[in-house]
Protein backbone atom coordinates (compact mmCIF):
# COMPACT_ATOMS: atom_id res chain seq x y z
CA UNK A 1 -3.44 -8.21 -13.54
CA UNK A 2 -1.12 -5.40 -13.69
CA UNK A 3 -0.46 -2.46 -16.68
CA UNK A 4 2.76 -1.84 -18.22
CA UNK A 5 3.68 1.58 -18.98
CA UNK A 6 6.74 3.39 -20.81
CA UNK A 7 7.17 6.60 -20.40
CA UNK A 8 9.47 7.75 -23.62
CA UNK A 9 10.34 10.42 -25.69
CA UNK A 10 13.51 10.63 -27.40
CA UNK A 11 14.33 13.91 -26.53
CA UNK A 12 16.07 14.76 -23.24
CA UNK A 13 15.06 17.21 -20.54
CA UNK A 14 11.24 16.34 -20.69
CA UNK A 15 10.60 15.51 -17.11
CA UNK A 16 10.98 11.44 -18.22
CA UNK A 17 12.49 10.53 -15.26
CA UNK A 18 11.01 13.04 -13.11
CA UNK A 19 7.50 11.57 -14.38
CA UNK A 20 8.61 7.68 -13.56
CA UNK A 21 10.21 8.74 -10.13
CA UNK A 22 7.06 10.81 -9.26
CA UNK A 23 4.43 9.38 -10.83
CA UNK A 24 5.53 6.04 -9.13
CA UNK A 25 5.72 7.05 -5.87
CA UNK A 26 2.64 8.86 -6.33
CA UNK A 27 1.00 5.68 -7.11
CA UNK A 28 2.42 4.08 -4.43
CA UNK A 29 1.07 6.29 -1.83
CA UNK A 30 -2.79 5.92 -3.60
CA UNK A 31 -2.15 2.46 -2.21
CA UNK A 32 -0.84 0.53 -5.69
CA UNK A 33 2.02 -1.69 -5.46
CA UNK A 34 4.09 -0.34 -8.09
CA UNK A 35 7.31 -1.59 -9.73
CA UNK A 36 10.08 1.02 -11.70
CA UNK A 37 12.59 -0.01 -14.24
CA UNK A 38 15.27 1.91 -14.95
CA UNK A 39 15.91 1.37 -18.55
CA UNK A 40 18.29 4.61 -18.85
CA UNK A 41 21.70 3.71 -18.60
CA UNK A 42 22.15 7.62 -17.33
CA UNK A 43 20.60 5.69 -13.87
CA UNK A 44 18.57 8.92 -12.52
CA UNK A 45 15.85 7.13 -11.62
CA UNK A 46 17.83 5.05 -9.75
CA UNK A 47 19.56 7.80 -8.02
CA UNK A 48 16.75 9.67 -7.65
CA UNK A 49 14.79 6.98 -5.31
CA UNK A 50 18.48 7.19 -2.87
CA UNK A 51 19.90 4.30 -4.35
CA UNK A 52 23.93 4.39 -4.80
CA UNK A 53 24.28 3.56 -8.29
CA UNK A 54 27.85 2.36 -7.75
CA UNK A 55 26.52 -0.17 -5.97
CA UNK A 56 23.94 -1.75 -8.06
CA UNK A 57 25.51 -5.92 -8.73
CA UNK A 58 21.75 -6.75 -10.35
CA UNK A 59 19.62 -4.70 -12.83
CA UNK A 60 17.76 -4.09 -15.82
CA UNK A 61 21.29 -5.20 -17.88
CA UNK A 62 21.07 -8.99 -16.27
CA UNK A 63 17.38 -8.46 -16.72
CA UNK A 64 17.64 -8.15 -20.99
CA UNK A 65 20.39 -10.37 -21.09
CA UNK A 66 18.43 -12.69 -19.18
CA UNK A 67 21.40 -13.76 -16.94
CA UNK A 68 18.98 -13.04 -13.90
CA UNK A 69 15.48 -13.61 -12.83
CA UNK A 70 13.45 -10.73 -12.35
CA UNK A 71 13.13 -11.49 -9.07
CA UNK A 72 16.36 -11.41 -8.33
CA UNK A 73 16.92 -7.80 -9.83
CA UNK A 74 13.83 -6.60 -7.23
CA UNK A 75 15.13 -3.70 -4.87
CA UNK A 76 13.02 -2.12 -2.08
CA UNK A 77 12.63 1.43 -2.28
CA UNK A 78 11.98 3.95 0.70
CA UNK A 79 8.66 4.86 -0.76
CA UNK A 80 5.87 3.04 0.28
CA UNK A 81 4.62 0.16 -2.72
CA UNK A 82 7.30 0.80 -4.81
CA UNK A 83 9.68 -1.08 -6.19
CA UNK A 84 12.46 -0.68 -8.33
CA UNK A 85 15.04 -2.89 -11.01
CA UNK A 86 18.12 -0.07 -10.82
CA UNK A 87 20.15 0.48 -13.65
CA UNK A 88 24.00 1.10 -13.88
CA UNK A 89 26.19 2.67 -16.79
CA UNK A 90 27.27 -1.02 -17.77
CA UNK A 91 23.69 -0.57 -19.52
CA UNK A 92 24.86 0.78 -22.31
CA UNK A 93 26.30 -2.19 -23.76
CA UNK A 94 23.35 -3.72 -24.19
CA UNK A 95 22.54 -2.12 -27.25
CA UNK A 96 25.05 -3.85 -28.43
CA UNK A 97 24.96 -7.21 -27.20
CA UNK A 98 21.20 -7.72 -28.24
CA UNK A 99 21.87 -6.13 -31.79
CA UNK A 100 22.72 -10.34 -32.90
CA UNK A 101 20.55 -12.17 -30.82
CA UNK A 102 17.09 -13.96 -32.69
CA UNK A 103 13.76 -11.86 -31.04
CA UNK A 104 16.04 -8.81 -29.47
CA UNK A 105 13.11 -6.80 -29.68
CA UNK A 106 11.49 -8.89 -27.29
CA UNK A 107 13.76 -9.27 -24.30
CA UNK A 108 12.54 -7.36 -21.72
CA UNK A 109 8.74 -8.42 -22.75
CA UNK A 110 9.53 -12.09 -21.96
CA UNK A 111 12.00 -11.05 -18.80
CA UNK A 112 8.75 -9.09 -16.85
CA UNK A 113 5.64 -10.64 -18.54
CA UNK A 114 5.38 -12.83 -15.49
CA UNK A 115 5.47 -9.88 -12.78
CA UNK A 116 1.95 -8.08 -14.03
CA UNK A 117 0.45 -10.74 -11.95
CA UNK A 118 2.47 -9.34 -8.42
CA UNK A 119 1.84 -5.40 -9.35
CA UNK A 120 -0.65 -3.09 -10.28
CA UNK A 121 1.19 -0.66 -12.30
CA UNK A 122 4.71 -1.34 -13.76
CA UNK A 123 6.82 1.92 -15.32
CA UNK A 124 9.71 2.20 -17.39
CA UNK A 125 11.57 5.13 -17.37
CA UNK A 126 13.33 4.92 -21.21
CA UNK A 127 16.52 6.06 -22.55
CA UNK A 128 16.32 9.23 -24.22
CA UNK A 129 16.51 7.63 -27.45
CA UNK A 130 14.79 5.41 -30.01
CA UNK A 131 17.73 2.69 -29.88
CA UNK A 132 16.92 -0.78 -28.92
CA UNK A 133 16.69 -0.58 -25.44
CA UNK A 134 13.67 2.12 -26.13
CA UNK A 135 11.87 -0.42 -28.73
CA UNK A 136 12.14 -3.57 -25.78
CA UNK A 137 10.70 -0.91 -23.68
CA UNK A 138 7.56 -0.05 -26.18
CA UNK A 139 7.36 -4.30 -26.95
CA UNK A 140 7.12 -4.87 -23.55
CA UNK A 141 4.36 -1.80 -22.56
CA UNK A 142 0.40 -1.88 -22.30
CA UNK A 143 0.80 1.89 -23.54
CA UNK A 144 3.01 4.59 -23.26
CA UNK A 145 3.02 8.25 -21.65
CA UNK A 146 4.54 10.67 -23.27
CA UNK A 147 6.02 13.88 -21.59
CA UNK A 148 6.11 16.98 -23.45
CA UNK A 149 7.74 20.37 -22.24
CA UNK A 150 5.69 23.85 -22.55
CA UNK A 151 8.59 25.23 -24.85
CA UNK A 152 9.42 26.35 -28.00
CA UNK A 153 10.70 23.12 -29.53
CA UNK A 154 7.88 21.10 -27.89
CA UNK A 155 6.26 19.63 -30.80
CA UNK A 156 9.58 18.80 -32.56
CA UNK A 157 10.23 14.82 -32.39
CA UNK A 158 6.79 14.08 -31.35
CA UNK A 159 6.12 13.06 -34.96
CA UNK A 160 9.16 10.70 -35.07
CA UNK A 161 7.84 9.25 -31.81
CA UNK A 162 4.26 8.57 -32.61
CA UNK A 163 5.74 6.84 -36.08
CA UNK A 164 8.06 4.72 -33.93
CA UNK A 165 5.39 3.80 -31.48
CA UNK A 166 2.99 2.85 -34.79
CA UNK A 167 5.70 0.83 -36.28
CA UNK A 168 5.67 -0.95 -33.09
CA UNK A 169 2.27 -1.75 -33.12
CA UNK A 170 2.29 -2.86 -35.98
CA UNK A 171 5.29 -5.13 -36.18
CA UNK A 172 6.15 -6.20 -32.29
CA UNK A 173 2.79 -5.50 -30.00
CA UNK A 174 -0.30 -4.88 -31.68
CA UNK A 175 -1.91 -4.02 -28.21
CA UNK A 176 0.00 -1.18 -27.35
CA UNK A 177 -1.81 2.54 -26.69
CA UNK A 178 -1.14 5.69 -25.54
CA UNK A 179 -1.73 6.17 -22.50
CA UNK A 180 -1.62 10.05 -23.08
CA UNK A 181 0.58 13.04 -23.31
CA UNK A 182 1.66 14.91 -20.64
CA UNK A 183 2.39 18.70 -20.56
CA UNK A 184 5.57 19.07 -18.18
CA UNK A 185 7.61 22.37 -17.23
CA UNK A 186 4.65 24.41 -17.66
CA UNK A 187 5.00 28.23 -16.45
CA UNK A 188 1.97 29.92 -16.24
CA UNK A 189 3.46 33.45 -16.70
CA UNK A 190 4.88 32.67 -19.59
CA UNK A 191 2.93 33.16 -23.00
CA UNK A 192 5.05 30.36 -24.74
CA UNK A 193 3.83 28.06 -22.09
CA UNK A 194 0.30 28.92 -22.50
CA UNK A 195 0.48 28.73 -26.74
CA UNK A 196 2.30 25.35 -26.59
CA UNK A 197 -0.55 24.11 -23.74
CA UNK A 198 -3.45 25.65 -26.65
CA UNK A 199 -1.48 23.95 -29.06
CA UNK A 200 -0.85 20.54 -28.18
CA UNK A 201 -4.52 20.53 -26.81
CA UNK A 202 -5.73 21.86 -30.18
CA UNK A 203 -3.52 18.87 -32.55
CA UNK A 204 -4.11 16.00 -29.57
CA UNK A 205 -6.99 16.50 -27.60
CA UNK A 206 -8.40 13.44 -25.65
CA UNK A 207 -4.81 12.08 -26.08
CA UNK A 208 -3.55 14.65 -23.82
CA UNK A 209 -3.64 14.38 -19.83
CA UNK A 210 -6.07 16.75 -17.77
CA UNK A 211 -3.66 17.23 -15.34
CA UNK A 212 -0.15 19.31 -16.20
CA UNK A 213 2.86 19.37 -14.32
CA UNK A 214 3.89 22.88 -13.67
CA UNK A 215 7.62 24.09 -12.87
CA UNK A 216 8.37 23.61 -9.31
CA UNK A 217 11.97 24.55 -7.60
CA UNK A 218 10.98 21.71 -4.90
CA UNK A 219 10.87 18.92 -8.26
CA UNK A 220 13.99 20.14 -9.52
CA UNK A 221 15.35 19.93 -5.76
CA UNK A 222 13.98 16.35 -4.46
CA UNK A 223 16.55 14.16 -6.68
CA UNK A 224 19.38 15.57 -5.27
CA UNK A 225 18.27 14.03 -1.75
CA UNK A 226 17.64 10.43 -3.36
CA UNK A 227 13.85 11.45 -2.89
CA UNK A 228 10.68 11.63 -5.01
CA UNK A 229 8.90 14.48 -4.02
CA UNK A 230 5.82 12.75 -2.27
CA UNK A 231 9.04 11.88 0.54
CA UNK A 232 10.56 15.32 -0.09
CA UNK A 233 8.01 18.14 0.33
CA UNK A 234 4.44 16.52 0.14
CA UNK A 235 3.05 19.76 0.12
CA UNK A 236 4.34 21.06 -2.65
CA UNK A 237 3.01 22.03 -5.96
CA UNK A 238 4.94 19.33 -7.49
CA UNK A 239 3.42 16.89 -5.38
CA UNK A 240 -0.10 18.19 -5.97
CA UNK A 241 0.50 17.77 -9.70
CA UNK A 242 2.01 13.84 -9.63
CA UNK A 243 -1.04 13.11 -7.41
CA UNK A 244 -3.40 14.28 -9.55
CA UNK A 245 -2.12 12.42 -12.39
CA UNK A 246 -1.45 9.24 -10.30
CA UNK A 247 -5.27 9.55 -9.80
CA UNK A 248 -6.38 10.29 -13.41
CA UNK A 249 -4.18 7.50 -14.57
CA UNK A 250 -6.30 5.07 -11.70
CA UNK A 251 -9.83 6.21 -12.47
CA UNK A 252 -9.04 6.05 -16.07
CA UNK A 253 -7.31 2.13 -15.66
CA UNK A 254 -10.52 1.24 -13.30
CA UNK A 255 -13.42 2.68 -15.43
């Protein structure tokens, strides 16, 4: 039986999608079949596995409005055990279109529910927003990762999130958990950095990841070749880092 994760925060420029791309693949090569949903109607994870976005006929919009199986939504990636259910701009409607429909919270819950059973780990990569595309993501999740840059404005938002991810336990999936927090952009050279590492450790502790993703030119680089870095530069710092927490995520999923 497989785990659902989201990986959310509702600010931009966190490393979301460079977190599902990577942290996917990483999984992937540890020998987990893995499945990615794009649930960003921005499409970078989708881009960012080499997949022409343009092109894209099924995805996670015929997947909430339930006008295709899951199955049928399944793409093959170039990574090995990985998965993917693309997204296109056309996704942005579907805030929308749910906003009348009876249970609109629970869309994508009842749309993948089935698939746990044909992966080990599935990952969302969410919107950068807490609209309803967001909350079908956090119904539909085990638990949730969220990534949180080493700068100045780190904290800010966190507070909203954790309250939105509460409210959701409460009201539409009383099993969900965080998974844990994850420290992304981090420059060691930097004091900032270093205080906002301290701090989040200090407010968070157990919640927060052992392993931190530090800034990496290759990372920033990969996307742009419609590769995650495991396929761009596996010996890379970058690489290092997603393997490490594809790893702590296993041991912690199989203790």
């Amino acid at each position: 039986m497989g785990k659902i994760i989201a990986i959310a925060n509702q600010k931009g420029g966190v490393g979301k999608t460079t977190t599902s791309v990577n942290l996917a693949a990483s999984l992937g090569v540890l020998e987990k079949k893995v499945l990615l949903i794009d649930a960003d109607p921005q499409a970078n994870a989708t881009s960012g596995l080499g997949i022409d976005v343009e092109t894209i006929e099924m995805g996670t919009y015929q997947l909430l409005e339930h006008s295709s199986k899951a199955e049928e939504t399944i793409m093959k990636t170039e990574s090995p055990n990985l998965d993917l259910i693309p997204a296109h701009i056309d996704l942005v409607a579907i805030e929308i279109e749910l906003v009348d429909m009876d249970q609109r919270e629970y869309m994508m819950a009842r749309a993948i529910r089935h698939l746990k059973d044909s992966y080990d780990y599935i990952l969302i990569d969410c919107a950068p927003s807490l609209g309803l595309l967001t909350l079908n993501a956090l119904t539909a999740s085990d638990s949730v990762i969220i990534p949180i840059q080493c700068e100045y404005f780190a904290l800010e938002g966190l507070g909203k999130l954790l309250n939105t991810i509460k409210s959701v336990q409460k009201i539409h999936n009383q099993k969900l958990d965080i998974e844990g927090l994850l420290l992304t952009m981090f420059d060691s050279r930097l004091r900032l950095s270093n205080q906002v590492v301290d701090e989040v450790q200090k407010h968070f502790d157990e919640m927060v990841f052992d392993t931190i993703i530090q800034r990496n030119v290759r990372l920033s680089e990969a996307p742009s070749y419609g590769e995650s870095i495991i396929n761009y530069d596996a010996g890379s710092k970058g690489a290092a880092n997603y393997l490490s927490l594809a790893q702590e995520i296993i041991t912690k999923n199989d203790a």
